[in-house]
N, C-alpha and C. Protein backbone atom coordinates (compact mmCIF):
# COMPACT_ATOMS: atom_id res chain seq x y z
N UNK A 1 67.89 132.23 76.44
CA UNK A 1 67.88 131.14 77.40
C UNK A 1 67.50 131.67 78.78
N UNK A 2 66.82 130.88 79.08
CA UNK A 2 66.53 131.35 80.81
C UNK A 2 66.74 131.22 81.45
N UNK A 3 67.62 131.30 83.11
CA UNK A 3 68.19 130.39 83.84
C UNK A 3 67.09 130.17 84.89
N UNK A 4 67.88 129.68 85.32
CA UNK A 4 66.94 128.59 86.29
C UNK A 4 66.81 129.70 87.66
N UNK A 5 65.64 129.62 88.20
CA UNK A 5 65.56 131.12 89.70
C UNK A 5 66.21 129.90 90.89
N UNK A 6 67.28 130.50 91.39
CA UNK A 6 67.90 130.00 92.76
C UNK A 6 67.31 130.73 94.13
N UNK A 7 67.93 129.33 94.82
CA UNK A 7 67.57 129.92 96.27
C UNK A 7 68.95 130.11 96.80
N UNK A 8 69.02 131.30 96.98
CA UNK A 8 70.38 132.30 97.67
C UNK A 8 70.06 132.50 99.49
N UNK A 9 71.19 131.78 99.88
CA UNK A 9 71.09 132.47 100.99
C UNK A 9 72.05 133.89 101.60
N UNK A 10 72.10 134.84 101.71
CA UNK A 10 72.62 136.23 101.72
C UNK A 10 72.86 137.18 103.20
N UNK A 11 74.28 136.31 103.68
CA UNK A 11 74.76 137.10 104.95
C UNK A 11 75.21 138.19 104.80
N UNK A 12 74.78 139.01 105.98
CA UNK A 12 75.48 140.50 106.00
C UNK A 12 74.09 141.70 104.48
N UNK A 13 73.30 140.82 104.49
CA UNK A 13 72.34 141.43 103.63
C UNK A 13 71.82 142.64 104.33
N UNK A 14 72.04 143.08 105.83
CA UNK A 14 71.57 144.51 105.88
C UNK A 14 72.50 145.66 106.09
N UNK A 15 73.86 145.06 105.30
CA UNK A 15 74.97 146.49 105.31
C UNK A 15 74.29 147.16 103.93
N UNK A 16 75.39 148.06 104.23
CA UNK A 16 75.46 148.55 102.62
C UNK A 16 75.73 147.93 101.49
N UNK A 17 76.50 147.18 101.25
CA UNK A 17 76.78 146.36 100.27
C UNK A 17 75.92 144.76 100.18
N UNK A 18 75.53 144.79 101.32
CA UNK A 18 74.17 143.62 101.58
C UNK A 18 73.01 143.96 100.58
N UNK A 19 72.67 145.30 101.16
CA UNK A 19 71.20 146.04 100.51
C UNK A 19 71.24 145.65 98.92
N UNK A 20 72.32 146.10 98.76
CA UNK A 20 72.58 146.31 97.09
C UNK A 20 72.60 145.13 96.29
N UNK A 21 73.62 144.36 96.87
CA UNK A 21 73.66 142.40 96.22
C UNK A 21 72.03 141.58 96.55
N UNK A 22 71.39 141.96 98.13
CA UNK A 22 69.84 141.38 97.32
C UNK A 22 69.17 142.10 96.54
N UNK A 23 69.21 143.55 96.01
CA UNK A 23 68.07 144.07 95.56
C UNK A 23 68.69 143.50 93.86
N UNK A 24 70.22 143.30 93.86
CA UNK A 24 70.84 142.77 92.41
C UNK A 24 70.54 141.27 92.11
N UNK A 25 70.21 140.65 93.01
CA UNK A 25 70.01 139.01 92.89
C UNK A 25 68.54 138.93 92.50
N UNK A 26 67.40 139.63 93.62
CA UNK A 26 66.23 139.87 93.41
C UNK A 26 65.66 140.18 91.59
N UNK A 27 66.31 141.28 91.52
CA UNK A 27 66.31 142.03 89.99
C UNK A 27 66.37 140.53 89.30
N UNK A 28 67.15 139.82 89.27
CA UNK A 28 68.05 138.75 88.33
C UNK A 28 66.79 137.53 88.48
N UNK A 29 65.43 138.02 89.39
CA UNK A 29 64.67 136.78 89.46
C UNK A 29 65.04 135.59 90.49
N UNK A 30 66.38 135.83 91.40
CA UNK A 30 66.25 135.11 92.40
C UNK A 30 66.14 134.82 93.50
N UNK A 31 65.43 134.23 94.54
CA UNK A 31 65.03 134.00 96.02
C UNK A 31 66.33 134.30 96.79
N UNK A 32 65.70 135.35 97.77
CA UNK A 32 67.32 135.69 98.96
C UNK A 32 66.42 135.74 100.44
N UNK A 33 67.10 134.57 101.05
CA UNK A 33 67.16 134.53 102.31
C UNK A 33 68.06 135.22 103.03
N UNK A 34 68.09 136.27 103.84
CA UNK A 34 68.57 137.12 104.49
C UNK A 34 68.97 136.64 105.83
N UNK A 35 70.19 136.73 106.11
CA UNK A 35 70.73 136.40 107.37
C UNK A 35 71.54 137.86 107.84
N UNK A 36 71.47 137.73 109.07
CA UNK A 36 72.67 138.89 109.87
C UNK A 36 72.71 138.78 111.21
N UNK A 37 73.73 139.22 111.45
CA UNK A 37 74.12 139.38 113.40
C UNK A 37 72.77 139.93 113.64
N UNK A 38 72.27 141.16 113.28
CA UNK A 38 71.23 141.99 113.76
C UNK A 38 69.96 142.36 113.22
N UNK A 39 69.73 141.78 111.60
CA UNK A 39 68.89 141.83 110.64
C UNK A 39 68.61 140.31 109.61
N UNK A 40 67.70 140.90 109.34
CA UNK A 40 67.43 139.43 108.10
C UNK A 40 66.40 138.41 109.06
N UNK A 41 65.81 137.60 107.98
CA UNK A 41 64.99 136.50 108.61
C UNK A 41 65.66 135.77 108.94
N UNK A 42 66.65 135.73 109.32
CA UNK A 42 67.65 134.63 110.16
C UNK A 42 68.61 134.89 110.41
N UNK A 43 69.17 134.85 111.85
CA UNK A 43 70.46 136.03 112.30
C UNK A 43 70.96 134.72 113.06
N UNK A 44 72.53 135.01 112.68
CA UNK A 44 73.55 134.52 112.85
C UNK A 44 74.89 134.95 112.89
N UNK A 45 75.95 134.76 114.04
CA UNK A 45 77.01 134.67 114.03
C UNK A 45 77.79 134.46 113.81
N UNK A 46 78.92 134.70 112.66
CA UNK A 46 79.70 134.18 112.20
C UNK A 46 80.78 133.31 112.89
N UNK A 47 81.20 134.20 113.53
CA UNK A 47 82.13 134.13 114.64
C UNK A 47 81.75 132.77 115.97
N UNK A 48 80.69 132.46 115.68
CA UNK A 48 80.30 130.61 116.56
C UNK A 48 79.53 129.56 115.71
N UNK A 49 80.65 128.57 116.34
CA UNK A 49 79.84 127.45 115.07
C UNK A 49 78.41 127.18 115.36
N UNK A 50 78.14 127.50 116.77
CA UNK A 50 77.07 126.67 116.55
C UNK A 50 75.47 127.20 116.13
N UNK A 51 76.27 128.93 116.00
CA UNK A 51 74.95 129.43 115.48
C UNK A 51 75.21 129.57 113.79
N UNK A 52 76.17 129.46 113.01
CA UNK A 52 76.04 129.09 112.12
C UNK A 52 75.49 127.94 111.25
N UNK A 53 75.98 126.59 112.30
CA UNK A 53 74.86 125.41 112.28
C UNK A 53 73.41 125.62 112.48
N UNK A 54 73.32 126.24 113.63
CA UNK A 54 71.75 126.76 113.65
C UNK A 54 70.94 126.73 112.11
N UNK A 55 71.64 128.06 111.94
CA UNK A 55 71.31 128.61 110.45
C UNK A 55 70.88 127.80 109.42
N UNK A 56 71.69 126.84 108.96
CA UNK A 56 71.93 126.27 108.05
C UNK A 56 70.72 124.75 108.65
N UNK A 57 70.54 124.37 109.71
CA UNK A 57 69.96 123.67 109.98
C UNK A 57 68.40 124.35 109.97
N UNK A 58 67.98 125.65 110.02
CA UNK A 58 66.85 125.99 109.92
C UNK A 58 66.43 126.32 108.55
N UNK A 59 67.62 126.62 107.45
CA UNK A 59 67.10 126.88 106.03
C UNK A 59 66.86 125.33 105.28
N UNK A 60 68.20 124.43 105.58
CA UNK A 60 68.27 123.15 104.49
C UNK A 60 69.13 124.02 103.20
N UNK A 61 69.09 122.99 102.15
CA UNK A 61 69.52 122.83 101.16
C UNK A 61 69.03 124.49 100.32
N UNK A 62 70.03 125.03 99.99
CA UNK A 62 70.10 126.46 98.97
C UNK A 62 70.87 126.25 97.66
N UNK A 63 71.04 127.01 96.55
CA UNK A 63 71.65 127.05 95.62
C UNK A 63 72.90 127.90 95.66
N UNK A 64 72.60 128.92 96.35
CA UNK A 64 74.31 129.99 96.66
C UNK A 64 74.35 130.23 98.06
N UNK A 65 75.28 130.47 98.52
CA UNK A 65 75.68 131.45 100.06
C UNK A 65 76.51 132.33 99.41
N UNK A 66 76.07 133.36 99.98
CA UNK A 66 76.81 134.32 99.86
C UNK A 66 77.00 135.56 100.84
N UNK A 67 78.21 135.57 101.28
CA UNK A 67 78.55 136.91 102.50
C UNK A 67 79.09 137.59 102.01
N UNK A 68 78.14 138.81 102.64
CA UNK A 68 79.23 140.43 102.24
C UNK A 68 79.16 140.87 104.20
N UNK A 69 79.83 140.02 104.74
CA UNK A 69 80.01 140.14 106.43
C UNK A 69 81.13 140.50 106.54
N UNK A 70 81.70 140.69 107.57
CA UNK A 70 82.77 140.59 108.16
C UNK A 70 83.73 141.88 108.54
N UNK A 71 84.32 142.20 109.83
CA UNK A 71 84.81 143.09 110.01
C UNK A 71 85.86 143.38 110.46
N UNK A 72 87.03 144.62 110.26
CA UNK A 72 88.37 144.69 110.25
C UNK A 72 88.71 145.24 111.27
N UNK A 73 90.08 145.52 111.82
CA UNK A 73 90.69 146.35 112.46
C UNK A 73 91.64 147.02 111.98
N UNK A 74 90.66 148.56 111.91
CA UNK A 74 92.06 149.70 111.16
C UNK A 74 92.72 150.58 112.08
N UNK A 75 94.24 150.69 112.43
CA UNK A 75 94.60 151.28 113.38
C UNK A 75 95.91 151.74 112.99
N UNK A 76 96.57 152.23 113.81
CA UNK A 76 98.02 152.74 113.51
C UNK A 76 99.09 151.44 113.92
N UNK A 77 99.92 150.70 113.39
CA UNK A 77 100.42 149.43 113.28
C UNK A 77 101.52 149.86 114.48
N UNK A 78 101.73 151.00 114.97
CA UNK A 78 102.85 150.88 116.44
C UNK A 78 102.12 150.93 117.59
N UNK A 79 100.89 150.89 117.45
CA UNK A 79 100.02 151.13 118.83
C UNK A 79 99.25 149.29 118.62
N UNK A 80 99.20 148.85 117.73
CA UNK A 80 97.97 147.71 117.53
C UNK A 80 99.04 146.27 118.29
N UNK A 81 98.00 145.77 118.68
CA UNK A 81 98.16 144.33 119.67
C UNK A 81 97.72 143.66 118.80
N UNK A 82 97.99 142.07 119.65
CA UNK A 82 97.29 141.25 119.10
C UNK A 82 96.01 141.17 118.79
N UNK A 83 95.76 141.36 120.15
CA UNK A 83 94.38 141.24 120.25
C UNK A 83 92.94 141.88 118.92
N UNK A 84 94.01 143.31 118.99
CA UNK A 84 92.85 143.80 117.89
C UNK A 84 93.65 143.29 116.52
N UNK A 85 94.13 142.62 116.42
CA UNK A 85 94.49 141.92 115.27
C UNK A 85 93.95 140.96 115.09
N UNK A 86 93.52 140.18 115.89
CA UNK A 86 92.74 138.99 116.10
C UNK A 86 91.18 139.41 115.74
N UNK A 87 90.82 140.95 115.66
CA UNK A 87 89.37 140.83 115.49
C UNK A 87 89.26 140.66 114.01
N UNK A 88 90.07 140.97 113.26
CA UNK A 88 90.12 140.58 111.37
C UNK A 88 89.89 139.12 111.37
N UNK A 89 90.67 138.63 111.93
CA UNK A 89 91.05 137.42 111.93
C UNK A 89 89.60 136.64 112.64
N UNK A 90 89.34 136.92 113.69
CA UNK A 90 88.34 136.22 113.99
C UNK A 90 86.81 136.21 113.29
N UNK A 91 86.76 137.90 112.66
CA UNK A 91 85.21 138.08 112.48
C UNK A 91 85.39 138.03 110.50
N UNK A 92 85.95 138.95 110.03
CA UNK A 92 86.17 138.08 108.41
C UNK A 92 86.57 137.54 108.06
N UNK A 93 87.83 136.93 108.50
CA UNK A 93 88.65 135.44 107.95
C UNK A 93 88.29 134.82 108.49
N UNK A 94 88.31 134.31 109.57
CA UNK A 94 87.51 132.73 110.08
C UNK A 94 85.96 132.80 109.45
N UNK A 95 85.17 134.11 110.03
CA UNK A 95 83.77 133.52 110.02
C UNK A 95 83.27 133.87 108.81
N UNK A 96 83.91 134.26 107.57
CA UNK A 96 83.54 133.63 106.14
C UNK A 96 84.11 132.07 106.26
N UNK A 97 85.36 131.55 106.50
CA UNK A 97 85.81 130.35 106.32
C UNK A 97 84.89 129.41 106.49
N UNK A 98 84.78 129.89 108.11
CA UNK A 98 83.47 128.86 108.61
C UNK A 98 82.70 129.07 107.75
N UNK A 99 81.73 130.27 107.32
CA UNK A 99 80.68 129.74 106.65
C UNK A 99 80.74 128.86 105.21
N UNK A 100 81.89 129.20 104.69
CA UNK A 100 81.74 128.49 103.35
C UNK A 100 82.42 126.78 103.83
N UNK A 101 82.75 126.56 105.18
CA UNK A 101 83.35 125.44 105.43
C UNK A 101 81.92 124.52 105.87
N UNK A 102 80.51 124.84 106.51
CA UNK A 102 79.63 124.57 106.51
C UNK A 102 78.46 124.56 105.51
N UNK A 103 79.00 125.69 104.48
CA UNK A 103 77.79 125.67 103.55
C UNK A 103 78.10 124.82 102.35
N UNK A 104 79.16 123.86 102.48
CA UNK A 104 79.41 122.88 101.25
C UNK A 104 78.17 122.13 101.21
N UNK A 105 78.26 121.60 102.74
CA UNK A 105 77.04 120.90 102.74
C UNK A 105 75.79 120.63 103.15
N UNK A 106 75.56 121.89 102.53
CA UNK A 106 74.13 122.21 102.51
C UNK A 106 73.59 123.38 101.17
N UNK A 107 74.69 122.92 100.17
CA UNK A 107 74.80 123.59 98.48
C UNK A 107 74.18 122.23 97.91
N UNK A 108 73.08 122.81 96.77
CA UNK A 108 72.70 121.79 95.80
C UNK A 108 73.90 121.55 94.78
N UNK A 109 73.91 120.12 94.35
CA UNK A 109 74.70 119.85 93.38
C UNK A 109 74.76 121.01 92.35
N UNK A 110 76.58 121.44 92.33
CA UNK A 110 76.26 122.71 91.16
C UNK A 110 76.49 123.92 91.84
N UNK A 111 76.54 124.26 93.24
CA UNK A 111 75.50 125.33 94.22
C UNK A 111 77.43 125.67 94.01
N UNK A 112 76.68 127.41 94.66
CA UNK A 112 77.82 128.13 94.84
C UNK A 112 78.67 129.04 96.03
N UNK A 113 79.60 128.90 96.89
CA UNK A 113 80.21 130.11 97.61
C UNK A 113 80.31 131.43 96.58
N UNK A 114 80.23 132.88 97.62
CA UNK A 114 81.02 133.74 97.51
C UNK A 114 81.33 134.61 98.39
N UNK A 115 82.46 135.06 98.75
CA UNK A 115 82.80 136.08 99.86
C UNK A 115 83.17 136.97 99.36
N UNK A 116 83.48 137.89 100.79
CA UNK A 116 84.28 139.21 100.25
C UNK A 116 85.22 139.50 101.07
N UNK A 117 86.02 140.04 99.74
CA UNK A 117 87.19 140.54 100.44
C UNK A 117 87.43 142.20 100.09
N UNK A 118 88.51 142.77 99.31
CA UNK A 118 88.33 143.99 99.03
C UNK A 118 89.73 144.34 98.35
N UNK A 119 89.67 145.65 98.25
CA UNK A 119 91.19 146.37 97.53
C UNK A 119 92.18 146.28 98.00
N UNK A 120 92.20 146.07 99.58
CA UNK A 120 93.70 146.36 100.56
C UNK A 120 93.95 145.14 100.32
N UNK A 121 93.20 144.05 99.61
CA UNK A 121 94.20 142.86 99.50
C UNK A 121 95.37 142.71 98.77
N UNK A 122 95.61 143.67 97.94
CA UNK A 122 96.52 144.29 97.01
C UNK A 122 97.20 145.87 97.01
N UNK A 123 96.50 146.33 97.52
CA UNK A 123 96.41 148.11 97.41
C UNK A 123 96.79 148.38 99.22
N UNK A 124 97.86 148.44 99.65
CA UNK A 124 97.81 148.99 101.45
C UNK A 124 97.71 150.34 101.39
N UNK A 125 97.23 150.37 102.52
CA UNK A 125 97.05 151.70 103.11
C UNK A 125 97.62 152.10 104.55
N UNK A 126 97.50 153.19 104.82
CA UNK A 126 97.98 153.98 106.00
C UNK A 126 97.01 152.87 106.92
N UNK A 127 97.22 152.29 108.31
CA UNK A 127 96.12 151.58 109.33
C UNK A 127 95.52 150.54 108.83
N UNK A 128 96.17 150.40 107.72
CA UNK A 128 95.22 149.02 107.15
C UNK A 128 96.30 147.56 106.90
N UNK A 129 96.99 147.46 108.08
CA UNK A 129 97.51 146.04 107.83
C UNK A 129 96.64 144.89 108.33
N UNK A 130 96.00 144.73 109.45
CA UNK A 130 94.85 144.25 109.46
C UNK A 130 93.89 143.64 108.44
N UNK A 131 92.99 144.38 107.88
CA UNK A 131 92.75 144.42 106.47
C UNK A 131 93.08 143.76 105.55
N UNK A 132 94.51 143.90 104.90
CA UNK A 132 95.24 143.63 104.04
C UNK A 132 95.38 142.56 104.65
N UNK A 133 95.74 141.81 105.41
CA UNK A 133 96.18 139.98 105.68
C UNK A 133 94.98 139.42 105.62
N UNK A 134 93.42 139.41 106.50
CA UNK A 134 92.59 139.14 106.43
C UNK A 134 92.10 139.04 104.63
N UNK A 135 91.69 139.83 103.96
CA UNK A 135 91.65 140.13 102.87
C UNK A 135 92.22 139.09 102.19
N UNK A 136 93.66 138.78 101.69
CA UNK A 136 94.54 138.39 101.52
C UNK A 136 94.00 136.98 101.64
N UNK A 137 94.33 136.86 103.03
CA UNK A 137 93.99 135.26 103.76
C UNK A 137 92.34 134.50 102.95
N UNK A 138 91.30 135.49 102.62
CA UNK A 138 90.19 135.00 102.23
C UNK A 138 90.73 134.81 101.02
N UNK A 139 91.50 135.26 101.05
CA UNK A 139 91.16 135.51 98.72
C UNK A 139 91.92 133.73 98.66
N UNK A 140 93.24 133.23 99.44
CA UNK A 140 93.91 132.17 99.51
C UNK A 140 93.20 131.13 99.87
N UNK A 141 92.30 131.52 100.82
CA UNK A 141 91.28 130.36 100.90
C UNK A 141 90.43 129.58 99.41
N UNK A 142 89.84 130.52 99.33
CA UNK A 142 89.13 130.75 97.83
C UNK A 142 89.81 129.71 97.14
N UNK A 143 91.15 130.10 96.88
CA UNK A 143 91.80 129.47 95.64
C UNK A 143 91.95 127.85 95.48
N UNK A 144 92.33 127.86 97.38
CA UNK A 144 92.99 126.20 97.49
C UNK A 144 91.32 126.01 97.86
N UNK A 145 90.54 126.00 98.26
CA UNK A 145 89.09 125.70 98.20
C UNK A 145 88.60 124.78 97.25
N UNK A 146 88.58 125.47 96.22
CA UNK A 146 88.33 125.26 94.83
C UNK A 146 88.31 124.24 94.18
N UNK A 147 90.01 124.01 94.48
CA UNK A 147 90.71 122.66 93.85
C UNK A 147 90.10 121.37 94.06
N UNK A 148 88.92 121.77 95.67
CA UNK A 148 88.67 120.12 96.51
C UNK A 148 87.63 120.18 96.56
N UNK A 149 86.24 121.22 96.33
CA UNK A 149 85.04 121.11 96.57
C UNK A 149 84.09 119.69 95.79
N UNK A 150 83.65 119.22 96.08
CA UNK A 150 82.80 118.10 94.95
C UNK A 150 81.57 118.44 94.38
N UNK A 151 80.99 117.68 94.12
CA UNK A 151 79.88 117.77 93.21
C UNK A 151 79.39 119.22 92.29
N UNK A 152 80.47 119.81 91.71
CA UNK A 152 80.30 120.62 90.94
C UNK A 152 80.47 121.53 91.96
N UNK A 153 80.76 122.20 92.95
CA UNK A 153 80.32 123.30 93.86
C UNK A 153 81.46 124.06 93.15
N UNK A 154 80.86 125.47 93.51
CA UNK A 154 82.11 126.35 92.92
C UNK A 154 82.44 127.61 94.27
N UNK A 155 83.45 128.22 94.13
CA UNK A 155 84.04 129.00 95.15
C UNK A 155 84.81 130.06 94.78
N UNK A 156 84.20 131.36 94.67
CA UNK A 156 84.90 132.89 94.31
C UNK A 156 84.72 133.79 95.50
N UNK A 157 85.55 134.89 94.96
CA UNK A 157 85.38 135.96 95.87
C UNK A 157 85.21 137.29 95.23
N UNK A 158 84.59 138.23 95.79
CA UNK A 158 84.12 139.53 94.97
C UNK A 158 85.36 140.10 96.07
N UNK A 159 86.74 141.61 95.42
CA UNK A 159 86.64 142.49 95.76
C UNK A 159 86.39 143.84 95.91
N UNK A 160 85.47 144.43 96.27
CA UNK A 160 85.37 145.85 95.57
C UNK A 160 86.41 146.99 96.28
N UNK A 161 86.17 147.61 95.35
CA UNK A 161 86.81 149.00 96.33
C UNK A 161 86.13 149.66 97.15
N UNK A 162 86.54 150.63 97.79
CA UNK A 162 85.93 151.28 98.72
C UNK A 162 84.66 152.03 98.48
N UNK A 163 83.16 152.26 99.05
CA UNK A 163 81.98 151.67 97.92
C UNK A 163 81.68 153.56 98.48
N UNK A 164 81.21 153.90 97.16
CA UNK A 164 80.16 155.32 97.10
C UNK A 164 79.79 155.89 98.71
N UNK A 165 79.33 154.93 98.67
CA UNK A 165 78.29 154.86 99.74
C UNK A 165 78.79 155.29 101.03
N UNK A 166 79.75 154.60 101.47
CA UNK A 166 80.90 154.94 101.96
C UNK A 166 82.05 155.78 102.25
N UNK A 167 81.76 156.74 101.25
CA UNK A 167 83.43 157.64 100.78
C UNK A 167 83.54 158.72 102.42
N UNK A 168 82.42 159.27 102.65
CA UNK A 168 82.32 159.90 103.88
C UNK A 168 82.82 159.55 105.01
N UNK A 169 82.44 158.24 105.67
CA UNK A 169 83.26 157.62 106.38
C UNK A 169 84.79 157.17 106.62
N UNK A 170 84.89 156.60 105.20
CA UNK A 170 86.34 156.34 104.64
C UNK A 170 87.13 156.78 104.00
N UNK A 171 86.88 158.09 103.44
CA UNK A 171 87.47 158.74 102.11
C UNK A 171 88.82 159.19 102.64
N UNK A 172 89.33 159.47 103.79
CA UNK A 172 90.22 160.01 104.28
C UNK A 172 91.18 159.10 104.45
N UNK A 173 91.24 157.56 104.54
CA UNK A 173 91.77 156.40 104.46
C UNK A 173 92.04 155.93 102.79
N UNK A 174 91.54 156.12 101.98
CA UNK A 174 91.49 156.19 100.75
C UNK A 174 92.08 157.26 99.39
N UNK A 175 92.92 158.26 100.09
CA UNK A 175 93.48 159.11 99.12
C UNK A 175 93.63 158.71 97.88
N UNK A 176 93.35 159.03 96.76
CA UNK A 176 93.52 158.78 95.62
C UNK A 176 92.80 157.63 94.76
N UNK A 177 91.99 156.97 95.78
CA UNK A 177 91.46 155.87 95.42
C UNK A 177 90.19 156.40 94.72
N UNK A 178 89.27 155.40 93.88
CA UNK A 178 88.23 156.32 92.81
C UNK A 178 86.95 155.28 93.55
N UNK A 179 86.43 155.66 94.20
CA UNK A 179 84.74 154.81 94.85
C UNK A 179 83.97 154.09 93.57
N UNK A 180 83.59 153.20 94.24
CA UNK A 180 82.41 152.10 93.35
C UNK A 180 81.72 152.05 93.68
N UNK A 181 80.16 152.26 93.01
CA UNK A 181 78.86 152.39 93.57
C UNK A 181 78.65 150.65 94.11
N UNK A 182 77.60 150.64 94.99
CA UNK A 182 77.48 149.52 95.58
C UNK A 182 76.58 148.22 95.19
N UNK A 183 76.16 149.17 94.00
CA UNK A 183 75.15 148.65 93.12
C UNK A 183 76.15 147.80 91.91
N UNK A 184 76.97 148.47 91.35
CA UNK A 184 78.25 148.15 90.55
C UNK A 184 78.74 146.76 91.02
N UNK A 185 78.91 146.89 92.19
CA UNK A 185 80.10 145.97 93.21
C UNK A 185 79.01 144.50 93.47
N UNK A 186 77.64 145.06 92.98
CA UNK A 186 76.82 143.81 94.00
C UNK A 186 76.96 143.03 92.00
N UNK A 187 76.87 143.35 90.89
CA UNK A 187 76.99 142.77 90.11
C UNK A 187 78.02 141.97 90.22
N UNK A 188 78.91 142.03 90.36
CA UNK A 188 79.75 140.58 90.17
C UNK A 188 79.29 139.85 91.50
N UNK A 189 78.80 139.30 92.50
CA UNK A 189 77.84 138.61 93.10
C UNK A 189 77.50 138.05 92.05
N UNK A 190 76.43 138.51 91.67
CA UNK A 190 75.43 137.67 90.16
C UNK A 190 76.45 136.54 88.89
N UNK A 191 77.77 138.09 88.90
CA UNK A 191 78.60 136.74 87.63
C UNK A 191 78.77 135.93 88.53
N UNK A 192 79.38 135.89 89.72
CA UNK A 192 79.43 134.72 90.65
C UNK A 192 78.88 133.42 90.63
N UNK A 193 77.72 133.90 91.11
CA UNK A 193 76.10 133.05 91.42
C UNK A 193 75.93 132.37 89.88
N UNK A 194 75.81 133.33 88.75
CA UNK A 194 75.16 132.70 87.44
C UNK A 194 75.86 131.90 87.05
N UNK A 195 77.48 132.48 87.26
CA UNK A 195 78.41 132.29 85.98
C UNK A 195 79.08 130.68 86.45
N UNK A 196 80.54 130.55 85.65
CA UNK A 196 81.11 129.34 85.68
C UNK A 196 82.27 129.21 85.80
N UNK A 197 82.95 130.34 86.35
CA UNK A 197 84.42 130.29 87.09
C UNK A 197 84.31 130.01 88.49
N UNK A 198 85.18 129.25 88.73
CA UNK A 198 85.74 128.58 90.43
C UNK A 198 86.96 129.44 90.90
N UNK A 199 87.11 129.64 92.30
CA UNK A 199 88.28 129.89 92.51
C UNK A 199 89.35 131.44 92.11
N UNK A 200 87.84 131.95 91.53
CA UNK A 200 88.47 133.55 91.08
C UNK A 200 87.89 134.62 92.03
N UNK A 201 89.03 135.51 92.09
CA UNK A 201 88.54 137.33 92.32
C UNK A 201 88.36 137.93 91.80
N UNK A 202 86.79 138.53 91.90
CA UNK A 202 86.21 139.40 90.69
C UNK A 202 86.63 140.47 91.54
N UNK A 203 87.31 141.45 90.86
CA UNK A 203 88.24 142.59 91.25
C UNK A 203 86.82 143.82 90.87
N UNK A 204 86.41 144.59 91.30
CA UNK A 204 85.29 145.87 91.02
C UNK A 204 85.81 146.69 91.55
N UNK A 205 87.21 147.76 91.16
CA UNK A 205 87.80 148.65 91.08
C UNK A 205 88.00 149.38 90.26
């Protein structure tokens, strides 16, 4: 059987884990429109509505959104404020929210969310409370999401672990933890996108 080639639109497509989920969607035969703060044919802010409207007002109607955006604050929890608590909160929990709170409608009947979240949503670490609530907070979104979207729309979240690619940067935050190539991690994206569960975390640990 063949499926049908979608039009994906794909925030945060020029991280590391961006690169990997379009070159995995691409492979799979389907169209990726590239968005980012600083890259992609269409750059946008998560973090303001009205350039996320922008966005969505310059593509129209897609078959998936999908973000691998968003960024944390890792610190030592007796020194951390609000404030840098608020940057989890503002740049991956809200501005995935927002986007999947705008991209309902502008999903074809059928069409799909997916975000990301990651391991500390379950797994803490040393500096990673931040992290872990944000994380957390997306995956809860996801769930009660789900229950209310219409016309067939569906709503998951990928988390991976801490990615290959990565271990250099982060490996020292990660003791004992075992890396996932980013290529690995961008496949469940695809079960996402193809498949026919709502409301789940595809765990890639």
């Amino acid at each position: 059987m063949t499926r049908p080639r979608k039009k994906i639109l794909l925030v945060g497509a020029g991280g590391t884990l961006g690169r990997a989920v379009d070159a995995c969607l691409r492979d799979a035969g389907h169209d990726v429109l590239r968005a980012g703060r600083n890259s992609g044919e269409h750059r946008v802010d998560l973090r303001d509505d009205a350039s996320v409207r922008a966005m969505f007002d310059g593509i129209g109607t897609v078959d998936a959104v999908v973000s691998t955006a968003g960024h944390v604050h890792f610190g030592p929890l007796a020194s951390m404020d609000a404030t840098q608590f608020d940057v989890g909160l503002q740049d991956k929990l809200l501005g995935q929210v927002r986007l999947a709170l705008m991209a309902q409608h502008h999903l074809a009947d059928g069409g799909s969310i997916t975000l990301t979240t990651g391991i500390l949503s379950e797994e803490p670490i040393a500096q990673g409370a931040n992290a872990m609530a944000v994380n957390a907070g997306v995956e809860g979104f996801v769930r009660a999401a789900a229950c209310e979207l219409p016309r067939g729309l569906r709503i998951n979240a990928v988390s991976p672990n801490v990615l290959t690619e990565a271990w250099t940067a982060y490996g020292d935050f990660f003791r004992g933890f075992e890396p996932v190539p980013a290529a690995r991690a961008a496949l469940a994206y695809q079960r996402s996108i193809d498949g026919v569960r709502s409301g789940h975390v595809y765990k890639v640990w």
